[in-house]
Protein backbone atom coordinates (compact mmCIF):
# COMPACT_ATOMS: atom_id res chain seq x y z
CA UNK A 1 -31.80 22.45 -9.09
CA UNK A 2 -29.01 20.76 -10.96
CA UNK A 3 -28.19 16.86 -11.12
CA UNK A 4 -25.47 17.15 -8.49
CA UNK A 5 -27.44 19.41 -5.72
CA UNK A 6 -30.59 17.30 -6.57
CA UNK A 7 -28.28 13.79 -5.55
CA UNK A 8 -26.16 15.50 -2.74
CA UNK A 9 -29.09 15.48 -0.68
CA UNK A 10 -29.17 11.93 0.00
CA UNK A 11 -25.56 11.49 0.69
CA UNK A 12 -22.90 12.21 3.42
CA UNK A 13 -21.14 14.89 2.38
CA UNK A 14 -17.46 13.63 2.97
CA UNK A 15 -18.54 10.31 0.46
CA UNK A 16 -19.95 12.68 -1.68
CA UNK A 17 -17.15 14.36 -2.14
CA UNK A 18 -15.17 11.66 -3.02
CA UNK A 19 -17.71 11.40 -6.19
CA UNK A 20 -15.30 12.58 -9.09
CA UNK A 21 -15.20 11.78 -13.01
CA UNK A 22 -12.28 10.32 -14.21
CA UNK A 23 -10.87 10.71 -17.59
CA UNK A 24 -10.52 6.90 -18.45
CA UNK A 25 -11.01 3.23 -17.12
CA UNK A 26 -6.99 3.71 -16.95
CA UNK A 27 -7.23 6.45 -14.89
CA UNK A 28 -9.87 4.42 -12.84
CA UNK A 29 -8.03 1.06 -12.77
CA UNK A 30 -4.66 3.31 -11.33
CA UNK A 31 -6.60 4.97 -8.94
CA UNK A 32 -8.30 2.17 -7.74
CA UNK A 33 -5.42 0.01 -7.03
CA UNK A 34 -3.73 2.58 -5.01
CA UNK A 35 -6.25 3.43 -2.68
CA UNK A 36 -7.61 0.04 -2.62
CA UNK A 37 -4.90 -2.33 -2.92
CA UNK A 38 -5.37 -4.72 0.26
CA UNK A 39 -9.50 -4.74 0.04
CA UNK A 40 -11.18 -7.83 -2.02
CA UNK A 41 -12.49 -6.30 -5.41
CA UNK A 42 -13.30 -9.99 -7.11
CA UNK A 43 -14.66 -12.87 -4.97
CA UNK A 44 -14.87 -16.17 -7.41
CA UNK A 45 -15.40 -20.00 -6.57
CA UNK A 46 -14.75 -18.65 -3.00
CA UNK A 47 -11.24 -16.94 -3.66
CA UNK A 48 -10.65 -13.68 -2.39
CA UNK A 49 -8.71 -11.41 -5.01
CA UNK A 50 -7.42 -8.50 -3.46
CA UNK A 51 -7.32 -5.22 -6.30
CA UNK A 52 -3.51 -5.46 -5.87
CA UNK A 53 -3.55 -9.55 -7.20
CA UNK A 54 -6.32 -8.13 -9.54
CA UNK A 55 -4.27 -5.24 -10.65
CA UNK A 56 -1.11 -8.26 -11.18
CA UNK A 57 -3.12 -10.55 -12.83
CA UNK A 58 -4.50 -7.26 -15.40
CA UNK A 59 -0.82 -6.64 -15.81
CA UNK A 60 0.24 -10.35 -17.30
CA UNK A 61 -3.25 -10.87 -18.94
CA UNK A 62 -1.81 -7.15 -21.26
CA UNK A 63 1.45 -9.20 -21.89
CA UNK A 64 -0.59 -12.59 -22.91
CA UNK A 65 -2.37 -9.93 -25.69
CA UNK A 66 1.12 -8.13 -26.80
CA UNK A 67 2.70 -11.68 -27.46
CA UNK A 68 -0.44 -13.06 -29.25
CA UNK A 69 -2.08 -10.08 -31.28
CA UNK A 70 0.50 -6.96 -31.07
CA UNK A 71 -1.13 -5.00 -33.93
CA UNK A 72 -4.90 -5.67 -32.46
CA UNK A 73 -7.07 -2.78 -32.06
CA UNK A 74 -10.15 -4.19 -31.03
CA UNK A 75 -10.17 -7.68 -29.09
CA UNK A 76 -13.42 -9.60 -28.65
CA UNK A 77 -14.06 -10.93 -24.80
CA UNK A 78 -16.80 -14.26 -25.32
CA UNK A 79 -17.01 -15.48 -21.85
CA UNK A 80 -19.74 -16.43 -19.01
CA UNK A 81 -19.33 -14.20 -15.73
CA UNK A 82 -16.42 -14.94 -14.24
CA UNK A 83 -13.22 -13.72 -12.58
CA UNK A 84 -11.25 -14.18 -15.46
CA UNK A 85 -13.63 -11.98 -17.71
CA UNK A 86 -12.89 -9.04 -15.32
CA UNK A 87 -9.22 -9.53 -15.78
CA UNK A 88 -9.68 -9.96 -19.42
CA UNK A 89 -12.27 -7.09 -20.06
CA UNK A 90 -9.49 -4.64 -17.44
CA UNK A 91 -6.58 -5.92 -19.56
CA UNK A 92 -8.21 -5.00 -23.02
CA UNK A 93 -9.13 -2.04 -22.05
CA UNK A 94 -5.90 -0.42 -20.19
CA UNK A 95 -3.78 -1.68 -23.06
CA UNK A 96 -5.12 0.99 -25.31
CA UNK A 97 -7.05 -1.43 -27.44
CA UNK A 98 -10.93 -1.47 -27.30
CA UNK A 99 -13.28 -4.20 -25.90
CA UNK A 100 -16.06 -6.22 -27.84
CA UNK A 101 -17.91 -7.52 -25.45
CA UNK A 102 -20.13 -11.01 -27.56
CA UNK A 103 -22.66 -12.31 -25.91
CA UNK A 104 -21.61 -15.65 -24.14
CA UNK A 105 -24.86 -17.50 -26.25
CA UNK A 106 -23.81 -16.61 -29.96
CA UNK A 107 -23.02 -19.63 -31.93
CA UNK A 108 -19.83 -20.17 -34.40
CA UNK A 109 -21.59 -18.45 -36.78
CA UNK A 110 -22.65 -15.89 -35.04
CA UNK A 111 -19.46 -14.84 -33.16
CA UNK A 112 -18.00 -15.40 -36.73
CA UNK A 113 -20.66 -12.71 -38.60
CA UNK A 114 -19.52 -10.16 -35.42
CA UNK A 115 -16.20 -10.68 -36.15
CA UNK A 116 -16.10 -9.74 -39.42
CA UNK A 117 -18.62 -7.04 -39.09
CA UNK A 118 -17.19 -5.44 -36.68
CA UNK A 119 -13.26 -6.02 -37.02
CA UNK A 120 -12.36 -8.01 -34.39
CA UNK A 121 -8.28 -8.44 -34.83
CA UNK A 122 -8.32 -11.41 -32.15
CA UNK A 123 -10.32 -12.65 -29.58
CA UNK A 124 -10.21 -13.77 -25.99
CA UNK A 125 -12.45 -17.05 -25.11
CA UNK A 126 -13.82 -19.19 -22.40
CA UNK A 127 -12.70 -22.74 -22.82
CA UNK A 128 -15.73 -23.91 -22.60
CA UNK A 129 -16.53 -21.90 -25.81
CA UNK A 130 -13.85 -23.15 -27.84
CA UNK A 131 -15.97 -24.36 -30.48
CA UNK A 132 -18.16 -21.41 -30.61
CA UNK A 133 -14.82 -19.49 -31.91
CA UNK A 134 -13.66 -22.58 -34.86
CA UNK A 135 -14.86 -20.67 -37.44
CA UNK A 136 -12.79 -17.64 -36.78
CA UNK A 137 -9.81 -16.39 -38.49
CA UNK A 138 -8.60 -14.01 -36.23
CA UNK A 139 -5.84 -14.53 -33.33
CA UNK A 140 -7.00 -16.53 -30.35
CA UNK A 141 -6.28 -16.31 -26.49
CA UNK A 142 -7.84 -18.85 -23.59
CA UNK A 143 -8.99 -16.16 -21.15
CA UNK A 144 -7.62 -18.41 -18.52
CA UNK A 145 -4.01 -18.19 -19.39
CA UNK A 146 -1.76 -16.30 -17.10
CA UNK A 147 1.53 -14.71 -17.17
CA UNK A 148 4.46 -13.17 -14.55
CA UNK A 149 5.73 -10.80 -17.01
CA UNK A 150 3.32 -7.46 -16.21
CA UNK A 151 3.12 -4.97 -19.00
CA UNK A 152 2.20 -1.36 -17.79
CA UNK A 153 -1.21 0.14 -18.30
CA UNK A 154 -1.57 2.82 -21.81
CA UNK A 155 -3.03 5.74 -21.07
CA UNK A 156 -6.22 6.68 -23.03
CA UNK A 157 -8.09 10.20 -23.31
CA UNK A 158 -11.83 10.28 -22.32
CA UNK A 159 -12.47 10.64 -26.19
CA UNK A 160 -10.79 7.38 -26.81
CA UNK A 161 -12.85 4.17 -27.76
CA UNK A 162 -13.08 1.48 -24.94
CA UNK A 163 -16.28 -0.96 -25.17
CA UNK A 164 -18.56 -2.23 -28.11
CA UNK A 165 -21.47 -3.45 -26.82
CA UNK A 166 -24.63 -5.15 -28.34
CA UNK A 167 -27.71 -2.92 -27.36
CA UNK A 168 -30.95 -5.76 -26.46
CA UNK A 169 -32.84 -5.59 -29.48
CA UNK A 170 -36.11 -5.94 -27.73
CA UNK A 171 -37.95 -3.99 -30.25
CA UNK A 172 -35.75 -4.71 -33.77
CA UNK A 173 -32.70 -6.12 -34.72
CA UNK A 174 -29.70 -5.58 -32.14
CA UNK A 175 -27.05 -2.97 -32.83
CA UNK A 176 -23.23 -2.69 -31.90
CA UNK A 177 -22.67 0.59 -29.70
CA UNK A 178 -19.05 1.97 -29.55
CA UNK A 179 -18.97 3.62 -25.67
CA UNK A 180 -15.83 6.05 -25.08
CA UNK A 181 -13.52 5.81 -21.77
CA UNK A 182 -15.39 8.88 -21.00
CA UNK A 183 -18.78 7.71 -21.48
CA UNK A 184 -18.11 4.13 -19.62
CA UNK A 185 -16.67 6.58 -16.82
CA UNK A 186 -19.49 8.95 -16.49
CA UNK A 187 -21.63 5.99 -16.45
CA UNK A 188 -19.77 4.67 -14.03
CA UNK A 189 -19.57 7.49 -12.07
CA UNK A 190 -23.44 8.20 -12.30
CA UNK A 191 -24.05 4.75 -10.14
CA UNK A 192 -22.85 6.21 -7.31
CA UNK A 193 -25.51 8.84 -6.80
CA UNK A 194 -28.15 8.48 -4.84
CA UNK A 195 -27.18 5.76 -2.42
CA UNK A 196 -25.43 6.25 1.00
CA UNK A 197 -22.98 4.64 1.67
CA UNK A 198 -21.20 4.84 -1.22
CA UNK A 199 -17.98 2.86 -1.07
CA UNK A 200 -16.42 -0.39 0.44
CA UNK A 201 -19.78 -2.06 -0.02
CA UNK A 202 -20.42 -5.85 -1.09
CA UNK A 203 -21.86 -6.04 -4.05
CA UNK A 204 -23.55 -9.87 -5.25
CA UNK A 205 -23.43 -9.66 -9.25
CA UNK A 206 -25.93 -12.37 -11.14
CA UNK A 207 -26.33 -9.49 -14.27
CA UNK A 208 -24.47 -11.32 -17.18
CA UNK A 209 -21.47 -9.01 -18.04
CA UNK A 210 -21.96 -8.80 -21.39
CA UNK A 211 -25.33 -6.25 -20.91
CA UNK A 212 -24.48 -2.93 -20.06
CA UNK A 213 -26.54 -2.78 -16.67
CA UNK A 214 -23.88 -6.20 -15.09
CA UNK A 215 -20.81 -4.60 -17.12
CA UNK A 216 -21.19 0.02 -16.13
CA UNK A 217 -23.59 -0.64 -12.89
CA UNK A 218 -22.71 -3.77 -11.66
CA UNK A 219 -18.54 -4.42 -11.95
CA UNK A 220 -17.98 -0.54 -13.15
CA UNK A 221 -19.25 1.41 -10.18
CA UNK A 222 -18.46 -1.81 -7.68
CA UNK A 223 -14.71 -1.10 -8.64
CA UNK A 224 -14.61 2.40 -8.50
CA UNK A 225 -16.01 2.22 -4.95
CA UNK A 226 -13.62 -0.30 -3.70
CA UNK A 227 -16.49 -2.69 -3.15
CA UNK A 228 -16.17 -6.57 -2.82
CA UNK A 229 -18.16 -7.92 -6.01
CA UNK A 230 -18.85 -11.67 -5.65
CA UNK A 231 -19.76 -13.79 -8.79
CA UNK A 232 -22.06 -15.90 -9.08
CA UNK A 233 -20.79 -19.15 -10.77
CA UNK A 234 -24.27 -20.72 -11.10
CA UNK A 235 -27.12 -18.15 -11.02
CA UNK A 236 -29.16 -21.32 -9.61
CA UNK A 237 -27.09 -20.59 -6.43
CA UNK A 238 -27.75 -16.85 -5.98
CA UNK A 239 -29.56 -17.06 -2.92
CA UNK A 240 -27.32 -19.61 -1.55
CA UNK A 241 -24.27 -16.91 -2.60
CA UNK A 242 -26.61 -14.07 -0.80
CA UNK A 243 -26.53 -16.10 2.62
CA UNK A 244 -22.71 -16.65 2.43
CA UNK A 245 -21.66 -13.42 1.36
CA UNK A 246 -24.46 -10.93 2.45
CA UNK A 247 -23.79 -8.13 0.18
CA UNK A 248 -25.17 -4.67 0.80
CA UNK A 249 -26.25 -3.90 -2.82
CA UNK A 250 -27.83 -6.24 -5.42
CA UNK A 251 -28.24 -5.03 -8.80
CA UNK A 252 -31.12 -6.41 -10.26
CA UNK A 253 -33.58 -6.75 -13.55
CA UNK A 254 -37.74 -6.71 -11.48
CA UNK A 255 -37.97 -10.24 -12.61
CA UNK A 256 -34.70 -11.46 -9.84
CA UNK A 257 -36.27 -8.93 -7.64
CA UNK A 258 -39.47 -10.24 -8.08
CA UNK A 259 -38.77 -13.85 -7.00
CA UNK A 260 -36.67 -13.21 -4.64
CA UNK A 261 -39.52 -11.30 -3.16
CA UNK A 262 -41.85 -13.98 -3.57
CA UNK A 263 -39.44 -16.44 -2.49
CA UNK A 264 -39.05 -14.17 0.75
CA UNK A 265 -42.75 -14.51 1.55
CA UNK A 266 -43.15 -18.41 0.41
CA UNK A 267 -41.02 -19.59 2.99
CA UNK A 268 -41.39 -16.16 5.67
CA UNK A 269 -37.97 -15.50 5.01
CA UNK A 270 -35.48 -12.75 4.05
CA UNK A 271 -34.26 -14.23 0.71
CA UNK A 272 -32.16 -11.09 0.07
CA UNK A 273 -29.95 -11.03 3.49
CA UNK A 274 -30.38 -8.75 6.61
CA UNK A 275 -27.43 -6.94 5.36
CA UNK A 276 -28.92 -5.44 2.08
CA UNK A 277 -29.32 -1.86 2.04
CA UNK A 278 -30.13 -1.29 -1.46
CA UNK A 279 -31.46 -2.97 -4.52
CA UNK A 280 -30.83 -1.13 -8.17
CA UNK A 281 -33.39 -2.05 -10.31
CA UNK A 282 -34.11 -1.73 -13.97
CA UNK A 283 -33.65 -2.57 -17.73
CA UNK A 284 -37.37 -3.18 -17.99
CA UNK A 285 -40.52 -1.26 -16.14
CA UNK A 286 -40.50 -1.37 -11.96
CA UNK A 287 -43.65 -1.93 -10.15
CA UNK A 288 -44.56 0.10 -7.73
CA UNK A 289 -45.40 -2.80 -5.86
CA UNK A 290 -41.64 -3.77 -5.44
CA UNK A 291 -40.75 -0.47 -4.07
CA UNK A 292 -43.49 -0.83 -1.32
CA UNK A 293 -43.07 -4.43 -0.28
CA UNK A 294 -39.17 -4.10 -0.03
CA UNK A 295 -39.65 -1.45 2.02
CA UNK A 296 -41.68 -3.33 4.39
CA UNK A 297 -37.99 -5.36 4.72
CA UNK A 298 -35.78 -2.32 5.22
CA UNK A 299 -34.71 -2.74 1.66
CA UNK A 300 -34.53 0.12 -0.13
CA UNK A 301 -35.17 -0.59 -4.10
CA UNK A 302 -34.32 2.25 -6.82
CA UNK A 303 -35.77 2.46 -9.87
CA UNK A 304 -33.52 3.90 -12.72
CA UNK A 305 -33.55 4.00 -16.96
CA UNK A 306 -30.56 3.94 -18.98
CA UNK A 307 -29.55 2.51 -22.21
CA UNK A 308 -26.47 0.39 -24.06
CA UNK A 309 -26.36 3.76 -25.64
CA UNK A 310 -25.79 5.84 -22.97
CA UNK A 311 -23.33 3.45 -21.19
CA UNK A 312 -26.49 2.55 -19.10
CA UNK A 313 -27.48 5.35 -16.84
CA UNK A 314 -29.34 8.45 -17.67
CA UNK A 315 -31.39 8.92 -14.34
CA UNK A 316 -32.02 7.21 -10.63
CA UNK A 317 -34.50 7.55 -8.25
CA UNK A 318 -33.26 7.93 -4.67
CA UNK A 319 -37.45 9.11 -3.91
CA UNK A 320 -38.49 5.78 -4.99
CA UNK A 321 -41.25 5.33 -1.94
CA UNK A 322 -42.94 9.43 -3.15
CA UNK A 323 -42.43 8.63 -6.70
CA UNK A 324 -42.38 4.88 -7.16
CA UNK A 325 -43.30 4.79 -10.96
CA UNK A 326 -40.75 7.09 -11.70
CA UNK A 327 -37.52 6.21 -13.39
CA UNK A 328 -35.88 9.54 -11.11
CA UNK A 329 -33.69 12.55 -11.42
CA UNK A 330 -31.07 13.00 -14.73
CA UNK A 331 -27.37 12.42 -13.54
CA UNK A 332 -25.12 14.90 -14.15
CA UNK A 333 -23.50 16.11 -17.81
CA UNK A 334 -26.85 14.93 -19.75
CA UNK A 335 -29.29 17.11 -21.55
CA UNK A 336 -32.69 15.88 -22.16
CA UNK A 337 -35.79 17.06 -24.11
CA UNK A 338 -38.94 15.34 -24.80
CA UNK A 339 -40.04 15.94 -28.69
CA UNK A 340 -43.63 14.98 -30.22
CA UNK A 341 -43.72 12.44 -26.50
CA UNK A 342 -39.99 11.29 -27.15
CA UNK A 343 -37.39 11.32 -25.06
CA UNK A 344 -34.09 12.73 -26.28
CA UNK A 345 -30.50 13.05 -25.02
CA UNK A 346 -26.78 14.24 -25.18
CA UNK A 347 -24.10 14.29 -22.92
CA UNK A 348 -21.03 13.00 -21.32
CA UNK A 349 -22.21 9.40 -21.09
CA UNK A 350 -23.48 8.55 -24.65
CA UNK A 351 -21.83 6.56 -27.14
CA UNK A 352 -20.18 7.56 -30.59
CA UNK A 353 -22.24 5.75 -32.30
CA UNK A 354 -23.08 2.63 -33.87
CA UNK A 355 -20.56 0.21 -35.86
CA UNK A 356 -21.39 -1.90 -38.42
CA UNK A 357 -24.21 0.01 -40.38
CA UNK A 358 -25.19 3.33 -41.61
CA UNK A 359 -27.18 4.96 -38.69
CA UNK A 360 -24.93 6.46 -36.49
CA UNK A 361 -27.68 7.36 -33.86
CA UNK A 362 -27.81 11.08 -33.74
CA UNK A 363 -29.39 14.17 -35.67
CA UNK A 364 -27.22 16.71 -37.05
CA UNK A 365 -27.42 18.52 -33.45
CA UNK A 366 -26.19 15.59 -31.91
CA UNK A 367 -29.44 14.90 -30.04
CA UNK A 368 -29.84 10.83 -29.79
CA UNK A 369 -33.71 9.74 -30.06
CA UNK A 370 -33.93 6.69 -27.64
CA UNK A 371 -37.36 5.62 -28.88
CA UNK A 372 -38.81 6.06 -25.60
CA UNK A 373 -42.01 7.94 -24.68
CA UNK A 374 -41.43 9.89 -21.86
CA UNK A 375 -42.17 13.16 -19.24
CA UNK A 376 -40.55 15.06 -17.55
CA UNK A 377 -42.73 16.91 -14.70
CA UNK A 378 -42.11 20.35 -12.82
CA UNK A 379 -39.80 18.88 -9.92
CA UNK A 380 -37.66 17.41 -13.02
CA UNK A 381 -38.27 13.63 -12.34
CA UNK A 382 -39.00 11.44 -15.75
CA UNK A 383 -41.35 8.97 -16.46
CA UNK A 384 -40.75 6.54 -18.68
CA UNK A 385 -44.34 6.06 -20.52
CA UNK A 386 -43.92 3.22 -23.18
CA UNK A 387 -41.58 3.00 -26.66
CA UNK A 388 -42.21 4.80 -29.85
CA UNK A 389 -42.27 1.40 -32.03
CA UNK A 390 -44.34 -0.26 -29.54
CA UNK A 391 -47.45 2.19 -29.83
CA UNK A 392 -50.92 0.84 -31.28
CA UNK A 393 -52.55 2.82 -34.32
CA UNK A 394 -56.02 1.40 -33.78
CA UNK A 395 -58.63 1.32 -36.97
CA UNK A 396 -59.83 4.25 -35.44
CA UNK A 397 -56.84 6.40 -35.64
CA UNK A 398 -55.97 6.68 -31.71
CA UNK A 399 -52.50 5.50 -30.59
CA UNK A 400 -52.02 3.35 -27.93
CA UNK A 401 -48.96 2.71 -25.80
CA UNK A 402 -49.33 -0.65 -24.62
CA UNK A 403 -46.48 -0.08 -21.81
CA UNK A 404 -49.15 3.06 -20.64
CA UNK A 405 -52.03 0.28 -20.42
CA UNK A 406 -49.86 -2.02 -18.43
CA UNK A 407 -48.50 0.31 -15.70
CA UNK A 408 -51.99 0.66 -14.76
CA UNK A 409 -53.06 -3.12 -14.95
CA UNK A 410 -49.61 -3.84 -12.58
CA UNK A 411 -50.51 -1.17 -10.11
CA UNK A 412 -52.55 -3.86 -8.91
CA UNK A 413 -50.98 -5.86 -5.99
CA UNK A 414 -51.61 -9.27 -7.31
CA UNK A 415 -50.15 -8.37 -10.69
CA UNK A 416 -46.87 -9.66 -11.35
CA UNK A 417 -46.56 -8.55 -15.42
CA UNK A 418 -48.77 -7.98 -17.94
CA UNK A 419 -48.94 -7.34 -21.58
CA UNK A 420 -51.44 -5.31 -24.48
CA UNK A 421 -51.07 -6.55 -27.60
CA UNK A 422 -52.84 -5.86 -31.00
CA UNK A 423 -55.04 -8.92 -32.11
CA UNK A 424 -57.37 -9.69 -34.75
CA UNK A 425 -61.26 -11.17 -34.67
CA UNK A 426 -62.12 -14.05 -37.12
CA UNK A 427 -63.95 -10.95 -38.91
CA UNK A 428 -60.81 -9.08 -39.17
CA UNK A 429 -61.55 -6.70 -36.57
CA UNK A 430 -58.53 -5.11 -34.77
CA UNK A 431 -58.92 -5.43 -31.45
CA UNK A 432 -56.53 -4.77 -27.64
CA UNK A 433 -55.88 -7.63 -25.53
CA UNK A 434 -54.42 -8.14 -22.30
CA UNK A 435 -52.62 -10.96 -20.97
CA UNK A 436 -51.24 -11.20 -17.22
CA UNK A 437 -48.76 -13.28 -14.62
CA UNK A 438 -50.71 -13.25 -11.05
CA UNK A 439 -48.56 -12.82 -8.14
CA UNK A 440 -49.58 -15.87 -6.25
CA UNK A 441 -48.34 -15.57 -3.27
CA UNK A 442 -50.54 -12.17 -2.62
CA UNK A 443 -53.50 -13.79 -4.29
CA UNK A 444 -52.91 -16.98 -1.59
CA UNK A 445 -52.89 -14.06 1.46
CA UNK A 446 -56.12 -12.60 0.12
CA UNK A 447 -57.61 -16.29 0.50
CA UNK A 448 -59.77 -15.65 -2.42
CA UNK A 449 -62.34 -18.71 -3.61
CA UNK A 450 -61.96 -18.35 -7.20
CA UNK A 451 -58.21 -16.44 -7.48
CA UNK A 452 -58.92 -16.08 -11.74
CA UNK A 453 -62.35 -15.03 -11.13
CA UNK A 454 -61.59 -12.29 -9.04
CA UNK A 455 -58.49 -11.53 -11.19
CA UNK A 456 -60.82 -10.66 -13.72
CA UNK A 457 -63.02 -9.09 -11.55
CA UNK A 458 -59.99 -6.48 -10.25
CA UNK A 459 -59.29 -5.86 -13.95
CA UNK A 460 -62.03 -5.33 -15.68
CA UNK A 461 -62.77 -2.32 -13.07
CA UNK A 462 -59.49 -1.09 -14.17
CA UNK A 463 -60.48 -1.54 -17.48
CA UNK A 464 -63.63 0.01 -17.31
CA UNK A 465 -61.64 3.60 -15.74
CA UNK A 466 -60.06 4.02 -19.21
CA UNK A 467 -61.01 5.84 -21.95
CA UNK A 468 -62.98 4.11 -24.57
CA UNK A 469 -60.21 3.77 -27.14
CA UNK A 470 -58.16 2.24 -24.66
CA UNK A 471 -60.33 -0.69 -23.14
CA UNK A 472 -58.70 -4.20 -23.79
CA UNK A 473 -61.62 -6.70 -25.51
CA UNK A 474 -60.10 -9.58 -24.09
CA UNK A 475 -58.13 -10.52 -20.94
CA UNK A 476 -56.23 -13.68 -20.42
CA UNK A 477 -54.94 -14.66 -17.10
CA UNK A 478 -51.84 -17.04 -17.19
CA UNK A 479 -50.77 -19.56 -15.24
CA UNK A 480 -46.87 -19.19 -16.91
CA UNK A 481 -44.56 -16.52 -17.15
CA UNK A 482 -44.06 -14.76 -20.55
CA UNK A 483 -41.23 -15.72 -22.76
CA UNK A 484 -37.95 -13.45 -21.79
CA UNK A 485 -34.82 -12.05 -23.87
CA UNK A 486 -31.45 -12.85 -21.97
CA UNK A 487 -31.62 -9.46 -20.26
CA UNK A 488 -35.16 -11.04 -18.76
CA UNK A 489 -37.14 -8.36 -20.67
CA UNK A 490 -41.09 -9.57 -21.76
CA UNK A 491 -40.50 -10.65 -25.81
CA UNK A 492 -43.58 -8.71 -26.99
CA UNK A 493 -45.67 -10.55 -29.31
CA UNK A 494 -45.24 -9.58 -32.77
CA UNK A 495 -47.53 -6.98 -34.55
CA UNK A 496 -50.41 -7.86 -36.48
């Protein structure tokens, strides 16, 4: 069965349809406005901006980057989520020149290193972040301005370049990845499968813009649908912003759909609105657990996997409540092949490569090695099983794929997030250890005595079920959550 027969199954046939890959954001952004004009595309501070006053504003925002930087190729965006990043990151874009999207928390220096490395030729700001852009040389625009005179959109090929962005860095230092208009469409395009409806939905988005998953998943596919995306000023307010604007699909990281679950069942309340339909979930390992409890809400959640590099989505899992530790199906246009347990791709939807250094990402068959470890069973679904750099060579000689180890310490209910590690004895003995976050508000249903007692209990039995070389010598049960990168991923603790 191929990507598109596998997804048309769980859609109405007239939306599906309508499912189509378009050749640029241009082509998009044209599209879009004339099919769309009159519906909201961008709520913000509680103003309604219809796609035609989006479209308007897109048009003066090109002029504003004619008149300040004529010759620029690439344009940096550094700005928090907000209405004016939209029209800023639409304007770059359909002006033929190509986005670099810096992360809203980089310092002068920083933005100043990434500006050089990279070849930014000006740079749009938040003015808020004025001072994080003093030490640049380069032309600068206040992504607030506005103008009346509307330049016309440049059309671009789906070869063309369109958006740099920084991948997380989780596991080594952060690269830049150049994504095509094609790629950012197919990405685009590949959120749309696997949910019914499709368009005119409400979409909340608390995802910051400059990670792939808020900027392809989140505002991408939420345009290209004609759906109503409100942003979330103050991600304090989220649930506040839920109960106002009751949006049909949340995209989420499992940590914001973890608390709002456990939120939801603190106070015996639906945290997420009785309008939700859907909640698309990943960047980081979903528990099973989420897929069941949401469930129990008439919510359904969807695991997926994607990277930065492949302009976020390789696969999505409309069979989440069969196959809930599955990442799902491929989308359409991709190859993958697993290699010595690694997961490989090429297709449509992955980037050029990287800027700024020597790798460019692929082998000389144009196969890109994502450094995950990974299956793929007889039905086609993948599983995601842990990351290359990650693994464990114990004294022994066995490897060990701490993200393996977990899945089966968080298929317990009471199990938030966990984490194996490599430690060392006073003796110098190499040794596994687990750490975990309880999920308190099942542990305060069960009405247990002694909650880390039986904890460690509950684990050590799952413990005990593993092979030898796997067993973890010492488990630590936590009473914080672990330390998070922006993108709310677990910062693993470093190798010994």
């Amino acid at each position: 069965m191929n990507a598109k027969e596998y997804f048309s199954q769980f859609a109405d046939p007239a939306e599906f349809e309508r499912i189509v890959e378009k050749p640029s954001v241009t082509a998009m952004w044209r599209d879009c406005v004339a099919e769309f004009a009159d519906r909201d595309a961008i709520v913000w501070k509680g103003t309604h901006h219809t796609f035609a006053q989006l479209d308007s504003d897109v048009a003066g925002f090109r002029t504003l980057l004619r008149r300040t930087a004529p010759d620029a190729k690439r344009v940096g965006i550094l700005s928090a989520n907000s209405y004016d990043f939209v029209k800023a990151y639409l304007a770059v874009v359909t002006s033929g020149r190509t986005a670099v999207i810096l992360p809203p928390h980089l310092d002068a220096k920083s933005v100043f290193g990434c500006s050089m490395m990279f070849s930014v030729d000006a740079i749009v700001y938040q003015p808020a972040l004025r001072e994080n852009v003093s030490l640049c040389q380069t032309p600068l625009l206040d992504i607030t301005q506005t103008c009346d005179e509307m330049l016309a959109m440049t059309d671009r090929d789906a070869s063309d370049p369109c958006v740099m962005m920084f991948t997380g860095g989780t596991t080594g230092k952060s690269k830049c990845a150049l994504l095509s208009h094609g790629a950012v469409m197919q990405g685009t395009v590949n959120g749309c499968y696997g949910v019914n409806p499709v368009f005119c939905q409400r979409y909340l988005l608390v995802l910051p813009l400059s990670h792939v998953f808020g900027l392809i998943r989140n505002l991408m596919t939420a345009l290209y649908t004609g759906s109503a995306l409100w942003i979330c000023e103050n991600n304090k307010n989220m649930f506040r912003d839920i109960a106002v604007f009751k949006p049909t699909v949340l995209v989420l990281v499992p940590a914001l759909a973890e608390m709002a679950l456990s939120l939801s069942k603190q106070f015996h309340k639906n945290m997420v609105g009785e309008d939700l339909c859907y909640i698309i979930c990943g960047a980081a390992a979903v528990a099973p657990y989420l897929v069941e409890e949401y469930d129990k809400i008439g919510v359904r959640l969807l695991p997926g996997y994607g990277l930065t590099e492949s302009a976020n989505l390789v696969s999505g899992n409309p069979e989440a409540l069969r196959y809930p530790d599955s990442v799902g199906f491929p989308y359409p246009h991709q190859e993958l092949k697993i290699v010595d347990g690694e997961l490989w791709i090429r297709g449509n939807n992955m980037m050029d490569g990287y800027i700024g250094g020597d790798e460019n990402g692929f082998d000389a068959d144009g196969w890109f090695h994502t450094g995950d470890l990974a299956r793929i069973d007889e039905r086609g679904l993948l599983w995601i099983t842990g990351r290359t750099k990650e693994v464990i060579v114990l004294p022994n000689g066995e490897n060990v794929s701490p993200a393996e180890l977990e899945a089966r310490f968080n298929a317990l209910p009471f199990i938030q997030d966990s984490q194996v590690f490599e430690d060392v004895a006073e003796n110098g003995r190499h040794f596994l250890a687990l750490e975990v976050v309880p999920r308190q508000t099942v542990l305060s249903k069960m009405e247990q005595e002694n909650p880390e007692e039986f904890i460690l209990s509950e684990l050590e039995k799952v413990n005990a079920s593993l092979p030898a070389f796997q067993r973890v010598t010492r488990i630590v049960v936590r009473d914080s959550d672990f330390a998070r990168s922006p993108s709310m991923k677990i910062v693993r603790y470093k190798k010994c």
